[in-house]
N, C-alpha and C. Protein backbone atom coordinates (compact mmCIF):
# COMPACT_ATOMS: atom_id res chain seq x y z
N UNK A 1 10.99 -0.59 10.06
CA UNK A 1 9.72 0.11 9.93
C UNK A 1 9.80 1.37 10.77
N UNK A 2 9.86 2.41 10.17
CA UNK A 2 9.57 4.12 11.02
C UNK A 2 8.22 4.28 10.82
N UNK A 3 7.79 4.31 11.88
CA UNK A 3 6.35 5.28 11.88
C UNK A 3 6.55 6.82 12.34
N UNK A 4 5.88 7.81 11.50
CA UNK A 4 6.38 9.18 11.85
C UNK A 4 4.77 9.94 11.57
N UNK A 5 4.17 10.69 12.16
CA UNK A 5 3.00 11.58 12.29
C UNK A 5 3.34 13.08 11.96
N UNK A 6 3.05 13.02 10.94
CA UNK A 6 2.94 14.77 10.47
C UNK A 6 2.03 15.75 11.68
N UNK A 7 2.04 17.05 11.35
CA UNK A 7 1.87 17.88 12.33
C UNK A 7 0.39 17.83 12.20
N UNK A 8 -0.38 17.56 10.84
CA UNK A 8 -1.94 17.43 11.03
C UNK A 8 -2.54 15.72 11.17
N UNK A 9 -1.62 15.11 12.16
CA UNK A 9 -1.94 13.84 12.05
C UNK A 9 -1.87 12.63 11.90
N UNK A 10 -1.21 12.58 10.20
CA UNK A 10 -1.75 11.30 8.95
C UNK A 10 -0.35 10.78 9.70
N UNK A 11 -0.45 9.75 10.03
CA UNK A 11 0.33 8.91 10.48
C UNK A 11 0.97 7.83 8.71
N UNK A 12 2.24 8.16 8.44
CA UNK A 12 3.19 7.70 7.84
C UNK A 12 3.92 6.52 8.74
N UNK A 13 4.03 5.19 7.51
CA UNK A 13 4.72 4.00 8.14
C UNK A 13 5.45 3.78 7.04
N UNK A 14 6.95 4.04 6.85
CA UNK A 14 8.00 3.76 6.14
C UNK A 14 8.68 2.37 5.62
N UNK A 15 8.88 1.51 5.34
CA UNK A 15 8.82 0.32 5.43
C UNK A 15 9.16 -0.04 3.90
N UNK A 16 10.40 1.36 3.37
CA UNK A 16 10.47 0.70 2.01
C UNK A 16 12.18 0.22 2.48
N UNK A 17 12.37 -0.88 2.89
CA UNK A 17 13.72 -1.21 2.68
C UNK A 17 13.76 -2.84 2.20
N UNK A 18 12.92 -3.79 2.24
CA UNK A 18 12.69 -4.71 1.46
C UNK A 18 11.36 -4.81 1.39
N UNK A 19 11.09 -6.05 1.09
CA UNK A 19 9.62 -6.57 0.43
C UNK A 19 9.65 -7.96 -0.16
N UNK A 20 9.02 -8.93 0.19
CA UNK A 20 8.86 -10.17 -0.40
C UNK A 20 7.08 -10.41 0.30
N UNK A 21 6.52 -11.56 -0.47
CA UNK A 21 5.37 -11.71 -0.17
C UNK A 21 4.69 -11.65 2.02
N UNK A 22 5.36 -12.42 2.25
CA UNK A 22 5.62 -12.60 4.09
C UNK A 22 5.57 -11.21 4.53
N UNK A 23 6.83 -10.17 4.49
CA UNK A 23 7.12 -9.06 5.15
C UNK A 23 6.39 -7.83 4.64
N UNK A 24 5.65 -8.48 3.32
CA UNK A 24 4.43 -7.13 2.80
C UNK A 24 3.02 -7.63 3.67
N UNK A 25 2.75 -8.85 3.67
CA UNK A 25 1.24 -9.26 4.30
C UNK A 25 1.82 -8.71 5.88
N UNK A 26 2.96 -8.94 6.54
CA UNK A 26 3.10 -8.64 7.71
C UNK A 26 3.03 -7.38 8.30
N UNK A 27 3.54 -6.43 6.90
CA UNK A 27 3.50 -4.99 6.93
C UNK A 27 1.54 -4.53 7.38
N UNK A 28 1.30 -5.45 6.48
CA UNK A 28 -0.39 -4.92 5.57
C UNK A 28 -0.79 -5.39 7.57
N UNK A 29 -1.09 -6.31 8.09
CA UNK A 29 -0.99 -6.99 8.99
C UNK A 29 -1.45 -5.62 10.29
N UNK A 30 0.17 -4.91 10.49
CA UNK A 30 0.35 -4.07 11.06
C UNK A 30 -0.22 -2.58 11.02
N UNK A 31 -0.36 -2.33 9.36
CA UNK A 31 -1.15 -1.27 9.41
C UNK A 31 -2.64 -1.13 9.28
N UNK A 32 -3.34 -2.29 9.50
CA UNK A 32 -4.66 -2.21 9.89
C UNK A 32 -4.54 -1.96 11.44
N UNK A 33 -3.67 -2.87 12.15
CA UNK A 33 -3.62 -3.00 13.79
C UNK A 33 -3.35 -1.46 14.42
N UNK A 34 -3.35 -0.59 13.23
CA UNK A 34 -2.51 0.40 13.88
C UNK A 34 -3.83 1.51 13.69
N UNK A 35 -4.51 1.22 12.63
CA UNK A 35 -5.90 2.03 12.22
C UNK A 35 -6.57 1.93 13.32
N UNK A 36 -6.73 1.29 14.30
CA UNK A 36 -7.34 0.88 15.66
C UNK A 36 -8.95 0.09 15.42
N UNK A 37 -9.67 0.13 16.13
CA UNK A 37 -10.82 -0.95 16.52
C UNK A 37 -12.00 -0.06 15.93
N UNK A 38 -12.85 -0.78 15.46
CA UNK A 38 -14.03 -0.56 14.57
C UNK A 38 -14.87 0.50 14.67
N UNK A 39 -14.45 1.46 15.96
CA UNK A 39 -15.36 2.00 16.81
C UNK A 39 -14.42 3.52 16.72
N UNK A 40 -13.35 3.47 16.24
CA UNK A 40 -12.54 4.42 16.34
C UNK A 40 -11.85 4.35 15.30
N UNK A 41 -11.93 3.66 14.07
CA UNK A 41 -10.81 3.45 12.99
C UNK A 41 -10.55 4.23 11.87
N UNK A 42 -8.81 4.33 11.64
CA UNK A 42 -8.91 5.27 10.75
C UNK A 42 -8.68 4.62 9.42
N UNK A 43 -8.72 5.54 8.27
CA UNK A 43 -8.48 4.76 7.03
C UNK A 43 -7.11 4.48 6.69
N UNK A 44 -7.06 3.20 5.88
CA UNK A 44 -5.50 2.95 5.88
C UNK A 44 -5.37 2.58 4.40
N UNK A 45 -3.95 3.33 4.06
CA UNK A 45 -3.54 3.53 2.56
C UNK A 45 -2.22 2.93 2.35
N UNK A 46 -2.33 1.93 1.72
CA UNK A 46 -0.93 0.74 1.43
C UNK A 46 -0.16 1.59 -0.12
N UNK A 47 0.65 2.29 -0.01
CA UNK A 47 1.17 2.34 -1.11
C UNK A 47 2.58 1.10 -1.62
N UNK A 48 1.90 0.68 -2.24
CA UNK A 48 3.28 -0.94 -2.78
C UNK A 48 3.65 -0.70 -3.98
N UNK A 49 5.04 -1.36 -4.29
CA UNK A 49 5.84 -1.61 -5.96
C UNK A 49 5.62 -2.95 -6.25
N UNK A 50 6.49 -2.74 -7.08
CA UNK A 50 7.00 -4.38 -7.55
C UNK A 50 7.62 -4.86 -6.42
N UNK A 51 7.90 -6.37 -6.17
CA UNK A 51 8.81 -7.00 -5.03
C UNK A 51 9.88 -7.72 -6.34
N UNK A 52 10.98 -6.85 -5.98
CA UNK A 52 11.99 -7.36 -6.60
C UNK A 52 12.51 -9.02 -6.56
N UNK A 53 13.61 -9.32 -6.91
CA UNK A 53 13.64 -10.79 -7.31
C UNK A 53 13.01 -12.09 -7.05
N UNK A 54 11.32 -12.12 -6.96
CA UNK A 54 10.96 -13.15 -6.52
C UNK A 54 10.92 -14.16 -7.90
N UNK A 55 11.70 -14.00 -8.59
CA UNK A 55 11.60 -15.41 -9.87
C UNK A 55 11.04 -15.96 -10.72
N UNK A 56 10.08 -16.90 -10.38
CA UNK A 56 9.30 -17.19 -11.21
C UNK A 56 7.76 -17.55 -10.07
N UNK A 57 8.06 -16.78 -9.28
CA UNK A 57 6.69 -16.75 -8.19
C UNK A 57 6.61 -14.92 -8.82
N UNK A 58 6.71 -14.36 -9.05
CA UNK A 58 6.80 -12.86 -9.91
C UNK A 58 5.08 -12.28 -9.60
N UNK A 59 4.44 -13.37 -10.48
CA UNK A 59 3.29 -13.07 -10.73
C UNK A 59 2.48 -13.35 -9.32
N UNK A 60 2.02 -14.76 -9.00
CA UNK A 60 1.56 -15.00 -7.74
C UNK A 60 2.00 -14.44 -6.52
N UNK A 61 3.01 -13.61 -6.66
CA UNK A 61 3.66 -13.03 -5.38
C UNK A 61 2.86 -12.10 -5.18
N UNK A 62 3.25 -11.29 -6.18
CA UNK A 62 2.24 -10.02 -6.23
C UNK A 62 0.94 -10.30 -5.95
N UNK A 63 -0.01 -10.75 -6.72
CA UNK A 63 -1.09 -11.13 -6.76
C UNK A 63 -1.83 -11.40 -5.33
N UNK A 64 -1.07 -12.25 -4.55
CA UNK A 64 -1.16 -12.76 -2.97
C UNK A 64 -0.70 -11.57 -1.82
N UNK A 65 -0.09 -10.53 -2.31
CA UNK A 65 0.14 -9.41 -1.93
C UNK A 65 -1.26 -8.97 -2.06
N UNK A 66 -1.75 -8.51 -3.34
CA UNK A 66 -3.10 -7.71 -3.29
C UNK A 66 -4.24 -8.40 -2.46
N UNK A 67 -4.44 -9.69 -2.60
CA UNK A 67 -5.32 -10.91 -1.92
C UNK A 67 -4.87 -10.26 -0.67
N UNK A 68 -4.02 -10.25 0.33
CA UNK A 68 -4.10 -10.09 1.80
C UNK A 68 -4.44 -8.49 1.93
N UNK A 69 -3.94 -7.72 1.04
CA UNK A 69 -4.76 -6.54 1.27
C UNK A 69 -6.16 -6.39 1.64
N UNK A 70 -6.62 -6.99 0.35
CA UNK A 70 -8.41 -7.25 0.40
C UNK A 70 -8.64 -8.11 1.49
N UNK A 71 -8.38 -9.37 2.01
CA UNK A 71 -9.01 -9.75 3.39
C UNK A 71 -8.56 -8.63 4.19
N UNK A 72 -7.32 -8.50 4.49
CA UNK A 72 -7.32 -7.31 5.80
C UNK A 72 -8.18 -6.57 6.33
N UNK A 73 -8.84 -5.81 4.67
CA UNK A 73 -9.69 -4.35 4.85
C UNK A 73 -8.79 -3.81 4.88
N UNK A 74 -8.01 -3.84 3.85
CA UNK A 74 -7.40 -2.20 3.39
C UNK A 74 -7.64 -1.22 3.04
N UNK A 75 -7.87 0.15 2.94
CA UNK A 75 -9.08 0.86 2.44
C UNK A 75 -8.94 1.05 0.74
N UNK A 76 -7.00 1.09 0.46
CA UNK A 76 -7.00 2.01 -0.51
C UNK A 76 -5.58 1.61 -0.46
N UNK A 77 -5.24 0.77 -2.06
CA UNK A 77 -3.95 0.11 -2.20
C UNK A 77 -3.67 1.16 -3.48
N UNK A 78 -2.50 2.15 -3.71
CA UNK A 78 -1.46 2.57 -4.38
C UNK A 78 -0.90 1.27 -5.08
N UNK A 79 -1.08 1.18 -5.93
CA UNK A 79 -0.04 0.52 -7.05
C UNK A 79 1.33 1.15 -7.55
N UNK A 80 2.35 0.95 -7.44
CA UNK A 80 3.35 2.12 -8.44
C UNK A 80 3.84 1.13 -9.22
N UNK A 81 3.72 1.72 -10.57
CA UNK A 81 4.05 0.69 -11.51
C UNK A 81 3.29 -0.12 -11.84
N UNK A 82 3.67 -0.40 -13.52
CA UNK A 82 2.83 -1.70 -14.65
C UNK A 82 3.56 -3.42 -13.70
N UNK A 83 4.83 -3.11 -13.22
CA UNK A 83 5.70 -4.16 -13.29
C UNK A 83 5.13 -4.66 -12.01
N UNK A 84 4.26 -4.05 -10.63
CA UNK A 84 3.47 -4.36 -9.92
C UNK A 84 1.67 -4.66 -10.09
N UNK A 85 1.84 -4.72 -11.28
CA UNK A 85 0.03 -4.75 -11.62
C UNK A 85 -0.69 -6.26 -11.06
N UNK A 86 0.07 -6.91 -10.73
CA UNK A 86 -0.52 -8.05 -9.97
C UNK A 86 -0.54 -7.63 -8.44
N UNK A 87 -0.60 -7.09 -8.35
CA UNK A 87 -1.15 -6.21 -6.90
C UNK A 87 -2.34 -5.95 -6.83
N UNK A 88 -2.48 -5.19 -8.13
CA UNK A 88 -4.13 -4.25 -8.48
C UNK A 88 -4.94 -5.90 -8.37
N UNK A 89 -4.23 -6.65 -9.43
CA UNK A 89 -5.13 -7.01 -9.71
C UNK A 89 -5.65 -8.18 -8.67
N UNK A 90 -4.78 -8.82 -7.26
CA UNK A 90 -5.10 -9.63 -5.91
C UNK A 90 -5.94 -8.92 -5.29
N UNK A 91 -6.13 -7.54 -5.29
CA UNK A 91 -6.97 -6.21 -4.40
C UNK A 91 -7.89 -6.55 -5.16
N UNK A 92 -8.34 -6.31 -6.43
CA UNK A 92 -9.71 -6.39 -7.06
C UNK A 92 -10.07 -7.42 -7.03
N UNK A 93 -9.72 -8.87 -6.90
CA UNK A 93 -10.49 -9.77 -6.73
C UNK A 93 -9.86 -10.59 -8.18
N UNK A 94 -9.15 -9.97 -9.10
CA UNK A 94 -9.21 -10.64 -10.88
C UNK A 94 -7.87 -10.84 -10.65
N UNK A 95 -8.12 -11.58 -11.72
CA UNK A 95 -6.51 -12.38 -12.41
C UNK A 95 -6.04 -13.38 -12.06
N UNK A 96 -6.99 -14.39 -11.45
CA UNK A 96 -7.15 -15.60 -10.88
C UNK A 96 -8.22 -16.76 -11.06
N UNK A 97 -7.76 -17.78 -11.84
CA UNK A 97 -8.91 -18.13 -12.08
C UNK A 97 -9.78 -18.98 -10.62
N UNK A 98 -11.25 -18.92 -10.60
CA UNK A 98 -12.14 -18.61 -10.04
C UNK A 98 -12.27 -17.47 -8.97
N UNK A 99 -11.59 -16.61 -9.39
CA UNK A 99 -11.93 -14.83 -8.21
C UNK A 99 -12.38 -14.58 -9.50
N UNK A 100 -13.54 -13.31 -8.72
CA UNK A 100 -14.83 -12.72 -9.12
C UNK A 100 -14.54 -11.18 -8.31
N UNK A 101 -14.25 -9.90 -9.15
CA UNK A 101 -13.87 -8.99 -8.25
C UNK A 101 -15.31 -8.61 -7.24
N UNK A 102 -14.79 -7.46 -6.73
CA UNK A 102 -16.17 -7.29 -5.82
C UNK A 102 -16.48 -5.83 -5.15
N UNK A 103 -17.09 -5.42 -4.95
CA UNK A 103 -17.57 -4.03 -4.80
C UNK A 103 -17.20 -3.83 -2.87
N UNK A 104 -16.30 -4.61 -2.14
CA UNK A 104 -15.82 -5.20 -0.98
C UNK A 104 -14.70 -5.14 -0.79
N UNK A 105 -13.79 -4.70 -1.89
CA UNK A 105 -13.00 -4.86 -1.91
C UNK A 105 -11.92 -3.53 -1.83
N UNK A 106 -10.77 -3.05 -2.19
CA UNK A 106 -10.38 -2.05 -1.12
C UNK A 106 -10.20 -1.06 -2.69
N UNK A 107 -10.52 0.40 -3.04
CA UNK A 107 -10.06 0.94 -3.51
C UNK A 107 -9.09 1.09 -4.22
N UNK A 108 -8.75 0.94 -5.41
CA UNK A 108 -7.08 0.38 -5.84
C UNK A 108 -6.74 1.52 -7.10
N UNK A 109 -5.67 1.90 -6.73
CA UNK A 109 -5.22 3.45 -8.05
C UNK A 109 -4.06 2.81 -8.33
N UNK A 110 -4.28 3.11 -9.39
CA UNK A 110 -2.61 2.39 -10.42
C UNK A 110 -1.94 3.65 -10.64
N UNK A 111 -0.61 3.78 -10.54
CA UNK A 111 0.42 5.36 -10.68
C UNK A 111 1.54 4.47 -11.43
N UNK A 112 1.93 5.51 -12.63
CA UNK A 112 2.99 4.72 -13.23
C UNK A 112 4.43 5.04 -12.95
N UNK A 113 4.11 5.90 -11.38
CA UNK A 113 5.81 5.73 -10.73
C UNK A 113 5.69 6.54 -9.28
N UNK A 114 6.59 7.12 -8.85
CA UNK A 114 6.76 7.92 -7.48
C UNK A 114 6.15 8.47 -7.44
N UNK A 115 6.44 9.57 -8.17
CA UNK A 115 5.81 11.01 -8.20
C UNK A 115 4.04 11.08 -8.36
N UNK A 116 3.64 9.91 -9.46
CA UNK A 116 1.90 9.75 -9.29
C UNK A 116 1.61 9.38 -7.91
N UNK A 117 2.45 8.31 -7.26
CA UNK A 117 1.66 7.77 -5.59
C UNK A 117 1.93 9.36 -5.02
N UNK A 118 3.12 10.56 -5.09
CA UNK A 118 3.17 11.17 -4.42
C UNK A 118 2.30 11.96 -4.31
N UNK A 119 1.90 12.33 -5.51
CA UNK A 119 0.96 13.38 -5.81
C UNK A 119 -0.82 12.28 -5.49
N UNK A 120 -0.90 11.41 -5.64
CA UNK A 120 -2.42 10.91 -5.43
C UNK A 120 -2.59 11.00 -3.84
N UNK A 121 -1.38 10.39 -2.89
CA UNK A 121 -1.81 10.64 -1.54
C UNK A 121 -1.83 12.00 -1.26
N UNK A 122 -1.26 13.37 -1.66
CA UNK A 122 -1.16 14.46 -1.15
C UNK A 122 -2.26 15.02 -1.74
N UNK A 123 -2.96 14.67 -2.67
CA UNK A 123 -4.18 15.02 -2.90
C UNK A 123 -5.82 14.45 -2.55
N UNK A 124 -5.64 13.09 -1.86
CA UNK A 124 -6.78 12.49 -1.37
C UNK A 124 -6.48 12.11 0.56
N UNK A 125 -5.18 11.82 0.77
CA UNK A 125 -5.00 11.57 2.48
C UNK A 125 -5.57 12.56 3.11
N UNK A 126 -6.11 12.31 4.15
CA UNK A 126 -6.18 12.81 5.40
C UNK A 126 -6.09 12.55 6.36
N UNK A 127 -5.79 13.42 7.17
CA UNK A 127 -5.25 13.69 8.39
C UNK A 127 -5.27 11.97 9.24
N UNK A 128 -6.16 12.12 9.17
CA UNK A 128 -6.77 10.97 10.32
C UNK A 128 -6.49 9.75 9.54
N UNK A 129 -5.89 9.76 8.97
CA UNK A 129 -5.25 8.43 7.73
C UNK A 129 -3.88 7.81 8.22
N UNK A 130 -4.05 6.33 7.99
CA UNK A 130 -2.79 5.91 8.19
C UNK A 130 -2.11 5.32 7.05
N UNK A 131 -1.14 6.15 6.28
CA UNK A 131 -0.32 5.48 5.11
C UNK A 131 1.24 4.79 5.15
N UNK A 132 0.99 3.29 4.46
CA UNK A 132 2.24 2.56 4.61
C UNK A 132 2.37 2.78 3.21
N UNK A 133 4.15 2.73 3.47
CA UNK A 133 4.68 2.85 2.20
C UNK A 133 5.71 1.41 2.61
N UNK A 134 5.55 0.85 1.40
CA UNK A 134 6.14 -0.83 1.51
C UNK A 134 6.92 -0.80 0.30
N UNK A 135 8.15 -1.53 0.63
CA UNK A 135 8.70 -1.47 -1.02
C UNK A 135 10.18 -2.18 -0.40
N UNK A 136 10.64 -2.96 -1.78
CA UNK A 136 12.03 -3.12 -1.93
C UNK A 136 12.58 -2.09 -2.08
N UNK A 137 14.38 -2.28 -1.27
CA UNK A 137 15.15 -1.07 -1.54
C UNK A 137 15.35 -0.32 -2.84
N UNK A 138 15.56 -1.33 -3.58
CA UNK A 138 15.97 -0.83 -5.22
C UNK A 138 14.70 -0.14 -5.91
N UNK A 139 13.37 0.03 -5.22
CA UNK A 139 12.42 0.90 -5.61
C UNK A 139 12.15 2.48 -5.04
N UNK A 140 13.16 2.76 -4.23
CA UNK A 140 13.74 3.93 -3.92
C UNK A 140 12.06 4.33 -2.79
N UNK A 141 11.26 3.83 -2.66
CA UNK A 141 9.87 4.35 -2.20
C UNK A 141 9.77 5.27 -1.15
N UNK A 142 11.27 5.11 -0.44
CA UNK A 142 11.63 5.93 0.25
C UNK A 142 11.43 7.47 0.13
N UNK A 143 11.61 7.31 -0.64
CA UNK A 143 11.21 9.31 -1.41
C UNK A 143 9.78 9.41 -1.36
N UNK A 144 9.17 8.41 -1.32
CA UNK A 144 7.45 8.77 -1.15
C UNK A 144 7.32 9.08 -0.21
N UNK A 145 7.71 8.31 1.21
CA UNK A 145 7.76 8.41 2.41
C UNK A 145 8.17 9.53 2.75
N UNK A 146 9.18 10.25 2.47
CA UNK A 146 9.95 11.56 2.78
C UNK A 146 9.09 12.35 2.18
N UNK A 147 8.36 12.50 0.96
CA UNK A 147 7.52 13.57 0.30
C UNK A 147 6.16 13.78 1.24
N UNK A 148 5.73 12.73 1.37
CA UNK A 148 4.40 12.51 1.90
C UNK A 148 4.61 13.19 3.76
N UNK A 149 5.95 12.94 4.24
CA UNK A 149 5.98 13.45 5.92
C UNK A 149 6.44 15.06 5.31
N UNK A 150 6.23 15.47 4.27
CA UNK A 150 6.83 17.16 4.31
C UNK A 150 5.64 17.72 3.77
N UNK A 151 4.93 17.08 3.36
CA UNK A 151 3.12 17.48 3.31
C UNK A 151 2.60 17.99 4.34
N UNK A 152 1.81 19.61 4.38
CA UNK A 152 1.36 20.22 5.49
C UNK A 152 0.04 20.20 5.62
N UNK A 153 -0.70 20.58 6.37
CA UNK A 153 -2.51 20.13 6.49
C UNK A 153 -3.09 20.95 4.89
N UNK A 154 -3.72 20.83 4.47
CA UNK A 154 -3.91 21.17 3.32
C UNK A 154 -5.53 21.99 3.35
């Protein structure tokens, strides 16, 4: 995990070199702890993929990914990718039977690859924002991370 602060701020947390259900809630975990205390907190933006080879847990993986987002208080979960849409859909509350989404729940934008998460955070982050970028290696997310720390105050 690199954490790196651009010159206006937005605190970037790098964290695309794996991903399985555990080390994404642990990620999610960390970047609320890092938004600080209720009284001073900043907003925090999870950009996630798919989690590569989880099997035939595929679906519920994901899904339990978006679920710990939403308890956390995440503000604002990045989706990249259809092949991660059980993300969106643990954050909204659906795709489970008895969840009921909820107006409580954290902001959720679906991008159908890099370049949409790149371009949605460089057009809505600010400064005072803390964005994790979480991802298996083979989802390259790394390049988000690198795009997003060469972003100047806008």
């Amino acid at each position: 995990m690199e954490v790196a602060e651009r010159a206006d701020g937005l605190v970037v947390v790098n964290d695309a070199y794996n991903a399985n259900p555990e080390s994404v809630r642990a990620a999610l975990e960390a970047l609320v702890s890092m938004a600080g205390d209720a009284a001073s907190r900043r907003r925090t933006v999870a950009v996630l993929v798919v989690m590569l080879e989880l099997g035939p847990e595929h679906d519920s993986g994901h899904r339990s990914v978006g679920r710990a987002a939403r308890e956390l208080g995440v503000d604002v979960v990045v989706v990249v990718g259809s092949e991660a849409a059980g993300i969106a859909e643990g954050a909204e509350g659906t795709g489970e039977a008895g969840e009921a989404g909820g107006a409580h729940g954290p902001l959720v934008v679906r991008t159908e690859g890099r370049d949409g998460a790149v371009d949605w955070v460089r057009q809505n982050a600010r400064p005072e924002d803390v964005v994790l970028v979480k991802a298996s290696r083979g989802a390259a997310l790394e390049l988000v991370a690198e795009a997003i720390m060469e972003e100047t105050t806008q």
